[in-house]
PDB file of N, CA and C in Angstrom:
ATOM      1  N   UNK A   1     120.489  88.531 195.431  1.00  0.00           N
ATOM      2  CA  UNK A   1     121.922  88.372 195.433  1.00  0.00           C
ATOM      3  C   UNK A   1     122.438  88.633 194.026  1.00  0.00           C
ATOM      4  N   UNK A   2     123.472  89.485 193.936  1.00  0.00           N
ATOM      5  CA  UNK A   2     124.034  89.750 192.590  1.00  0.00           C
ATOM      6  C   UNK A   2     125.210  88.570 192.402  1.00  0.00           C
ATOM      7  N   UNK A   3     125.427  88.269 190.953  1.00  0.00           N
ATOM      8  CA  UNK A   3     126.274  87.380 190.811  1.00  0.00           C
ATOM      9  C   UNK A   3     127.636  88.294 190.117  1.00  0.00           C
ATOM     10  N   UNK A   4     128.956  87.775 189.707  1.00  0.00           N
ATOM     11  CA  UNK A   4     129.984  88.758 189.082  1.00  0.00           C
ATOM     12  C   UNK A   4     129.727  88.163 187.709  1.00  0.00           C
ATOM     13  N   UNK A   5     129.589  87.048 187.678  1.00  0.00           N
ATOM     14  CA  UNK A   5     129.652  86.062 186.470  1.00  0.00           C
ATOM     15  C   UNK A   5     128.628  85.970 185.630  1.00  0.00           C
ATOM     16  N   UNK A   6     128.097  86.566 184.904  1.00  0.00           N
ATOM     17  CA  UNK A   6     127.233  86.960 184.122  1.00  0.00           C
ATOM     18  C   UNK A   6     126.864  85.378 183.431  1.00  0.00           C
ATOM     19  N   UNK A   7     127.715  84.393 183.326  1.00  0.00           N
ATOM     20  CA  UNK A   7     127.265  83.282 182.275  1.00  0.00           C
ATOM     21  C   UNK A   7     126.579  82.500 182.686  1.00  0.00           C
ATOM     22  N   UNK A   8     126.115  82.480 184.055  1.00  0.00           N
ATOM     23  CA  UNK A   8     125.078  81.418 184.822  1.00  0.00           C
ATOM     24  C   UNK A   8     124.586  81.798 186.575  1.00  0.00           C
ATOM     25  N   UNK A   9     123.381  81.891 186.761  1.00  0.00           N
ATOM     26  CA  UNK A   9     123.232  81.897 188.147  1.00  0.00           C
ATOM     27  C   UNK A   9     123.699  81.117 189.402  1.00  0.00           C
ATOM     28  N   UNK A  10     124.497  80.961 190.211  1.00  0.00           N
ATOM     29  CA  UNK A  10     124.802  80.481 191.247  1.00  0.00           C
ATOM     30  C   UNK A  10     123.704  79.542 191.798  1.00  0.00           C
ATOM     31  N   UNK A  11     124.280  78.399 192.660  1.00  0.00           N
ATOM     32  CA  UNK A  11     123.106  77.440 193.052  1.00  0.00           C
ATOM     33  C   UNK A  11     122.025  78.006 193.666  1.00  0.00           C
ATOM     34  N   UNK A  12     122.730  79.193 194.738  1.00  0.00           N
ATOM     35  CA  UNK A  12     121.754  79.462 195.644  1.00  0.00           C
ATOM     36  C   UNK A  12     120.260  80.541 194.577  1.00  0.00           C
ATOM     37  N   UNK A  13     121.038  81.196 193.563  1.00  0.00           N
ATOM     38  CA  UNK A  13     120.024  82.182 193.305  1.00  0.00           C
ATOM     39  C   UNK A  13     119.131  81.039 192.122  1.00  0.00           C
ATOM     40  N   UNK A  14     119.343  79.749 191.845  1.00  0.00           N
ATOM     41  CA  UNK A  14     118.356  78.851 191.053  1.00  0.00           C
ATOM     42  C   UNK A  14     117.611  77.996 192.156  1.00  0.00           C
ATOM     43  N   UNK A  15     117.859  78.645 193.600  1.00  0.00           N
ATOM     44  CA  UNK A  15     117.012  77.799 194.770  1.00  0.00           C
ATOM     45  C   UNK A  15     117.386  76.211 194.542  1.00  0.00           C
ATOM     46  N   UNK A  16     118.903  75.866 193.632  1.00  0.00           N
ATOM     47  CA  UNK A  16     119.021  74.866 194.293  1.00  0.00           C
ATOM     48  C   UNK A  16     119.915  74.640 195.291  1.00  0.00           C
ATOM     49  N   UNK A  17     120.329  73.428 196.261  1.00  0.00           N
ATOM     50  CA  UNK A  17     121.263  73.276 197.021  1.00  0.00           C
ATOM     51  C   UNK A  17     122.499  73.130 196.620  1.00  0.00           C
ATOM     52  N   UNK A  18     122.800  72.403 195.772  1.00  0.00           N
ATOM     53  CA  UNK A  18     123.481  71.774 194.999  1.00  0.00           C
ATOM     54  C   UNK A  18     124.567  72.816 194.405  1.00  0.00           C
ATOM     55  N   UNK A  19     126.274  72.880 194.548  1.00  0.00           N
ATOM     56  CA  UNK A  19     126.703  73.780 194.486  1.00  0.00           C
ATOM     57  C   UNK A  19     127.050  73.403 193.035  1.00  0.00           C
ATOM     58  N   UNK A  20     127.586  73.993 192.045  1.00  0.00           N
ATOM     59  CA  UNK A  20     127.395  74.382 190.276  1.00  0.00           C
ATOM     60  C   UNK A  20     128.769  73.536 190.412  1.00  0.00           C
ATOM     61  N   UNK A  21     129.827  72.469 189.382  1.00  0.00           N
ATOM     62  CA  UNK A  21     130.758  71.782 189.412  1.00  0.00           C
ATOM     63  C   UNK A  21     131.103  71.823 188.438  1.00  0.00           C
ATOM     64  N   UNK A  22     130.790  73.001 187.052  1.00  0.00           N
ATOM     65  CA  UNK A  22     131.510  73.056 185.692  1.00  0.00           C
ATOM     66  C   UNK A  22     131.590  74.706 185.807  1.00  0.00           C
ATOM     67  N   UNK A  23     132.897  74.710 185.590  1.00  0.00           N
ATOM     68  CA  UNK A  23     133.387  75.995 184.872  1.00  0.00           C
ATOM     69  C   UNK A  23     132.417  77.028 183.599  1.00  0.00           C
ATOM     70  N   UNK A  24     131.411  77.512 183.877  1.00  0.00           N
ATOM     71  CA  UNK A  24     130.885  78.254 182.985  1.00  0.00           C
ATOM     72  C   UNK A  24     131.289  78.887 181.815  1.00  0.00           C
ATOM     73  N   UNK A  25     132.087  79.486 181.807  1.00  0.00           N
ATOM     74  CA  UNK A  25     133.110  80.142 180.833  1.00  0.00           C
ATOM     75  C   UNK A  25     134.082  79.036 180.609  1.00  0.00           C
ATOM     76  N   UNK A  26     134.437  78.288 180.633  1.00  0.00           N
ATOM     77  CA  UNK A  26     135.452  77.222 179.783  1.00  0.00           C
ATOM     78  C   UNK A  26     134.534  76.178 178.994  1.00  0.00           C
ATOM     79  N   UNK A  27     133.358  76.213 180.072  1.00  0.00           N
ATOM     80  CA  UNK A  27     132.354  74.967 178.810  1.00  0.00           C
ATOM     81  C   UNK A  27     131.722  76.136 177.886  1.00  0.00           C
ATOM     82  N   UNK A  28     131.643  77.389 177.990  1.00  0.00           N
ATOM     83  CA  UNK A  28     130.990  77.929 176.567  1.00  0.00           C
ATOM     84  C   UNK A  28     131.704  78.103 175.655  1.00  0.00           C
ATOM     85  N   UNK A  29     132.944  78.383 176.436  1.00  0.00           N
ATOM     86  CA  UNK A  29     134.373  78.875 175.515  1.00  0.00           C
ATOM     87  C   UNK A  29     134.250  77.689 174.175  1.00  0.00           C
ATOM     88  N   UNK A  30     134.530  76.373 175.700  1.00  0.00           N
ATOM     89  CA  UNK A  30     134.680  74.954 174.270  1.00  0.00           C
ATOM     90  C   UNK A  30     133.583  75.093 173.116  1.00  0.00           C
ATOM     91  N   UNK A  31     132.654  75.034 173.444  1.00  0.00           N
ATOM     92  CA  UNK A  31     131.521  74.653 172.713  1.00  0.00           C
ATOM     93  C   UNK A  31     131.353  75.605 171.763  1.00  0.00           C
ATOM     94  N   UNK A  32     131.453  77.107 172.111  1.00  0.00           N
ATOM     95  CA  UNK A  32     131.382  78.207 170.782  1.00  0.00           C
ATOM     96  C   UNK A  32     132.922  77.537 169.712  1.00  0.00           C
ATOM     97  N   UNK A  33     133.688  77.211 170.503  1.00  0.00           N
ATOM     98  CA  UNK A  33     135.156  77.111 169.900  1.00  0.00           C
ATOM     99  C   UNK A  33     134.968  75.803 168.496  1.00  0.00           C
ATOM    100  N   UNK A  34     134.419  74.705 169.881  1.00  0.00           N
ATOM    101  CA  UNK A  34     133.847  73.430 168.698  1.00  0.00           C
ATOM    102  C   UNK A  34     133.315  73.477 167.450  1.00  0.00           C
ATOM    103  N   UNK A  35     132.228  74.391 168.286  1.00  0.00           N
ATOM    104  CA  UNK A  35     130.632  74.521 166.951  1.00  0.00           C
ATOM    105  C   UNK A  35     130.474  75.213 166.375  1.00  0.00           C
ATOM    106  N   UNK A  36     131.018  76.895 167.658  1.00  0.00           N
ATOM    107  CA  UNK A  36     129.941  78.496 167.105  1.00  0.00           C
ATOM    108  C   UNK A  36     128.854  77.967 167.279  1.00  0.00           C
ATOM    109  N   UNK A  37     127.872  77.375 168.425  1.00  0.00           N
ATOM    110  CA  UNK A  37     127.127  77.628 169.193  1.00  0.00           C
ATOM    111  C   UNK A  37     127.189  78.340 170.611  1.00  0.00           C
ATOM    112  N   UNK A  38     126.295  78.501 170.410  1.00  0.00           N
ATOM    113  CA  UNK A  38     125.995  79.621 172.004  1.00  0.00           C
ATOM    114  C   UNK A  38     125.537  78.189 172.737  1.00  0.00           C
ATOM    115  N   UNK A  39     125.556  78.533 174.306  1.00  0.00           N
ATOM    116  CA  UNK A  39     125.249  77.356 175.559  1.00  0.00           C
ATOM    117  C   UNK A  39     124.628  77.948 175.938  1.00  0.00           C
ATOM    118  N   UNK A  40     123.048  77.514 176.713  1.00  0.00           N
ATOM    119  CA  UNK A  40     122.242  78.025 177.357  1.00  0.00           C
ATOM    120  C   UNK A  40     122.190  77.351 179.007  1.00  0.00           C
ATOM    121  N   UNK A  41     122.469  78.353 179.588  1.00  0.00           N
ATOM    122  CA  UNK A  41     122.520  78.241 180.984  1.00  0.00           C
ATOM    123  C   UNK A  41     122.698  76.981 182.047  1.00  0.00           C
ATOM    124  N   UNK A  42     121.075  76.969 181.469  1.00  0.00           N
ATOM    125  CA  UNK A  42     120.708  75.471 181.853  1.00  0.00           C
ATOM    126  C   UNK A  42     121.463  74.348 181.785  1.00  0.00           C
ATOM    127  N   UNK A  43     122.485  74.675 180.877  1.00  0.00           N
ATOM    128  CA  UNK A  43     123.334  73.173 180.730  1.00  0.00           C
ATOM    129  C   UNK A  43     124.038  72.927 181.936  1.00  0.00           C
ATOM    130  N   UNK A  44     124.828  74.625 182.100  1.00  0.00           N
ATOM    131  CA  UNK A  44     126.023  74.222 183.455  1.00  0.00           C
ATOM    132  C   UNK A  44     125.596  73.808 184.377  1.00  0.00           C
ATOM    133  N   UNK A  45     123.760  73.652 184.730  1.00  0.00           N
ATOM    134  CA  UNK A  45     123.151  72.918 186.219  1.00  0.00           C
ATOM    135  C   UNK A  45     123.333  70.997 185.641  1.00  0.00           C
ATOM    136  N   UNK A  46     123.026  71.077 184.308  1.00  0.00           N
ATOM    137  CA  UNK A  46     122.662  69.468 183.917  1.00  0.00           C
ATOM    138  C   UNK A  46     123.657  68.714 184.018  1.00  0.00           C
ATOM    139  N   UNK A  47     124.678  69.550 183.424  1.00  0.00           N
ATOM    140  CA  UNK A  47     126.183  68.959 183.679  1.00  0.00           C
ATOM    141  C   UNK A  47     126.380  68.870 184.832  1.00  0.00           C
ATOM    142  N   UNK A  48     126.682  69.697 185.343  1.00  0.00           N
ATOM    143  CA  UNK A  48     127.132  69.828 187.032  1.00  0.00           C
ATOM    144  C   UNK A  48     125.887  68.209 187.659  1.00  0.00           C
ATOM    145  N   UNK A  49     124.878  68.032 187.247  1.00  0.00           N
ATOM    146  CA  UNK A  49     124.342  66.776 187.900  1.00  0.00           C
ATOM    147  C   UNK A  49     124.662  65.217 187.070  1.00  0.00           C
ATOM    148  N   UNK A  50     124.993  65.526 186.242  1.00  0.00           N
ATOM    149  CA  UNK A  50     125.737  64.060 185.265  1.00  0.00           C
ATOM    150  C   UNK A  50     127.404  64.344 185.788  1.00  0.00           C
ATOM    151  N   UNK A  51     127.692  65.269 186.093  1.00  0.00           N
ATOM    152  CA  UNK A  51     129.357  65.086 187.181  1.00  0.00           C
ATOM    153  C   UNK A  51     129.292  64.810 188.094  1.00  0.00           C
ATOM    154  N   UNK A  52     128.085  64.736 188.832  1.00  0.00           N
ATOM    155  CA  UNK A  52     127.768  64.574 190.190  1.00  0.00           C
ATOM    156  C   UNK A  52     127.796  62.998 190.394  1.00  0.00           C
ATOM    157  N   UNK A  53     126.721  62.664 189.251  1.00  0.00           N
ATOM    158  CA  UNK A  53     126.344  61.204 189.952  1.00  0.00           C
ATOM    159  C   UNK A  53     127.813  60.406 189.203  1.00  0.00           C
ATOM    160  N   UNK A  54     128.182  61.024 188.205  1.00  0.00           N
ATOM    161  CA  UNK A  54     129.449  59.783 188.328  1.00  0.00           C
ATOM    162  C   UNK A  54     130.513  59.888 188.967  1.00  0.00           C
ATOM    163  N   UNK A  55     131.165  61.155 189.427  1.00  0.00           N
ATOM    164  CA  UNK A  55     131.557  61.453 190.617  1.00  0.00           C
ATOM    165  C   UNK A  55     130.882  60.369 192.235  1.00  0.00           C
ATOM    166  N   UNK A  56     130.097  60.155 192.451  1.00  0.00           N
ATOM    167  CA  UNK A  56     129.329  59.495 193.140  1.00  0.00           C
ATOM    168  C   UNK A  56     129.572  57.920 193.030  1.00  0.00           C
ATOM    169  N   UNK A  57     129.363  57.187 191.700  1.00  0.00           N
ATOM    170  CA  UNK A  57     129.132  56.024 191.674  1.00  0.00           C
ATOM    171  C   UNK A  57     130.914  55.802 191.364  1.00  0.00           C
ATOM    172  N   UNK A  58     131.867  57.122 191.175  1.00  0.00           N
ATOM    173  CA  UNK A  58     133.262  56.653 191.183  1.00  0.00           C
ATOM    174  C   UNK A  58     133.744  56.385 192.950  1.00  0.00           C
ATOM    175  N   UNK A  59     132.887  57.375 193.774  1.00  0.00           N
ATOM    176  CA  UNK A  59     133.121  57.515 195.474  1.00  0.00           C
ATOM    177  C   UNK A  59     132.725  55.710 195.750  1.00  0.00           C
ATOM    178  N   UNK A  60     131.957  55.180 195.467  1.00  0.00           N
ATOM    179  CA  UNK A  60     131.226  54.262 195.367  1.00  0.00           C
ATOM    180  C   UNK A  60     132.279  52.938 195.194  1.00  0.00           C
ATOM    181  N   UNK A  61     132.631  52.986 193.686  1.00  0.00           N
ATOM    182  CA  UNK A  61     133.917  52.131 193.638  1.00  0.00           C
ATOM    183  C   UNK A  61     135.077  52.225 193.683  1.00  0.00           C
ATOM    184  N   UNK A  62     135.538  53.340 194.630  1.00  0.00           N
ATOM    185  CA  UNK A  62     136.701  53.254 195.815  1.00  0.00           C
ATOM    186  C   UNK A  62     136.901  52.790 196.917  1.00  0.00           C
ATOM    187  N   UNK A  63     135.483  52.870 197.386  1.00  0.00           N
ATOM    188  CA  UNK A  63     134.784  52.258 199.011  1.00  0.00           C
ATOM    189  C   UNK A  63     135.142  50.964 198.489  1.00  0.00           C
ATOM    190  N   UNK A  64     134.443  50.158 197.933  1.00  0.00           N
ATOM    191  CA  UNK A  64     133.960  48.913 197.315  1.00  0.00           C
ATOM    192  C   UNK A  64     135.074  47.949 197.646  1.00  0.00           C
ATOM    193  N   UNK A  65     136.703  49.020 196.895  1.00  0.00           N
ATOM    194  CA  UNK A  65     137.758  49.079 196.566  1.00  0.00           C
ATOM    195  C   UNK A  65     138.462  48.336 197.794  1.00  0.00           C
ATOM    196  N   UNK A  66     138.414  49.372 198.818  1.00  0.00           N
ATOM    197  CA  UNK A  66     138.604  49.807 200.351  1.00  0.00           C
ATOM    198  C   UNK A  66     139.421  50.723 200.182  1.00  0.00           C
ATOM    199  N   UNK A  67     139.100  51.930 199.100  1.00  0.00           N
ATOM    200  CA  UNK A  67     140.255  52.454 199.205  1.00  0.00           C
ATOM    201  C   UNK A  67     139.706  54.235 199.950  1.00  0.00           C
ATOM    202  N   UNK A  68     140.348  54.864 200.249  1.00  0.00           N
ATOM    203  CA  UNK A  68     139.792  56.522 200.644  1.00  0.00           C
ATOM    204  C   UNK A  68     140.381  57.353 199.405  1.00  0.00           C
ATOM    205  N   UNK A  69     140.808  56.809 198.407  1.00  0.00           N
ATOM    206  CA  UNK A  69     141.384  58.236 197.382  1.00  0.00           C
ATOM    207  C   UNK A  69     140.489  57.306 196.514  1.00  0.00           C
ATOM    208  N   UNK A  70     139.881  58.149 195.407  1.00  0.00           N
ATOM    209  CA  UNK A  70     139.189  58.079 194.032  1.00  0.00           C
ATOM    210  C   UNK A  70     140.423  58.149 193.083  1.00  0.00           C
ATOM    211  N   UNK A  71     140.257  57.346 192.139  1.00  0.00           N
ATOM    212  CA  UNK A  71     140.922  57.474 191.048  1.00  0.00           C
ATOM    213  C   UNK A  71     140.041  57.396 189.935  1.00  0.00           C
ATOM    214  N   UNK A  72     141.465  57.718 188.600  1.00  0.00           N
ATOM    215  CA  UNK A  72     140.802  57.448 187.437  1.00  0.00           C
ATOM    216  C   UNK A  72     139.678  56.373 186.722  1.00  0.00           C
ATOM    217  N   UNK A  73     140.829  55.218 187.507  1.00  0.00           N
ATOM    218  CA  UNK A  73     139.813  54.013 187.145  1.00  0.00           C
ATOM    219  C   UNK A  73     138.350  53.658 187.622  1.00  0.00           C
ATOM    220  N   UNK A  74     138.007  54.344 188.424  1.00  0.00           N
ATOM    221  CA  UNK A  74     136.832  54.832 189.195  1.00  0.00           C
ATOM    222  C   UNK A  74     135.891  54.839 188.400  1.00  0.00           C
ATOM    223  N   UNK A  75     135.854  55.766 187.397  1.00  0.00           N
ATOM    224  CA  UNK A  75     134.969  56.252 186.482  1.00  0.00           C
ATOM    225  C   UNK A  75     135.031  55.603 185.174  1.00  0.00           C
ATOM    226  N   UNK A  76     135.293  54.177 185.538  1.00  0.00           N
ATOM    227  CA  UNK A  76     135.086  53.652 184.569  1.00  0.00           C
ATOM    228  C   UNK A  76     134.356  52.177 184.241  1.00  0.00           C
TER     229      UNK A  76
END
């Protein structure tokens, strides 16, 4: 499978399930912008799984809540 986006492979072509949840090109943008470092690939999967699980444990304390919308305070 060809990708358009040259800055990271898609979930499916890294055989994971897990669909990618950071903007590739806006987190390298930041980070060259921050530092003038380069980002290596690998990050946008690591990130995308540290957004995941707190994304998750925010789903978590909405339920808790009784509520069906997530908010800010969620994630905190």
């Amino acid at each position: 499978m060809e990708h358009t986006d040259s800055t990271a492979p898609t979930s499916t072509e890294t055989g994971n399930n897990q669909e990618t949840l950071i903007v590739a090109s806006k987190l390298k943008n930041y980070i060259r912008a921050k530092s003038g470092m380069n980002t290596s690939s690998a990050v946008i999967e690591a990130l995308s799984g540290k957004v995941r699980n707190l994304c998750d444990q925010a789903i978590e304390n909405a339920k808790r809540d009784g509520r069906k919308t997530v908010m800010d305070r969620d994630f905190g």
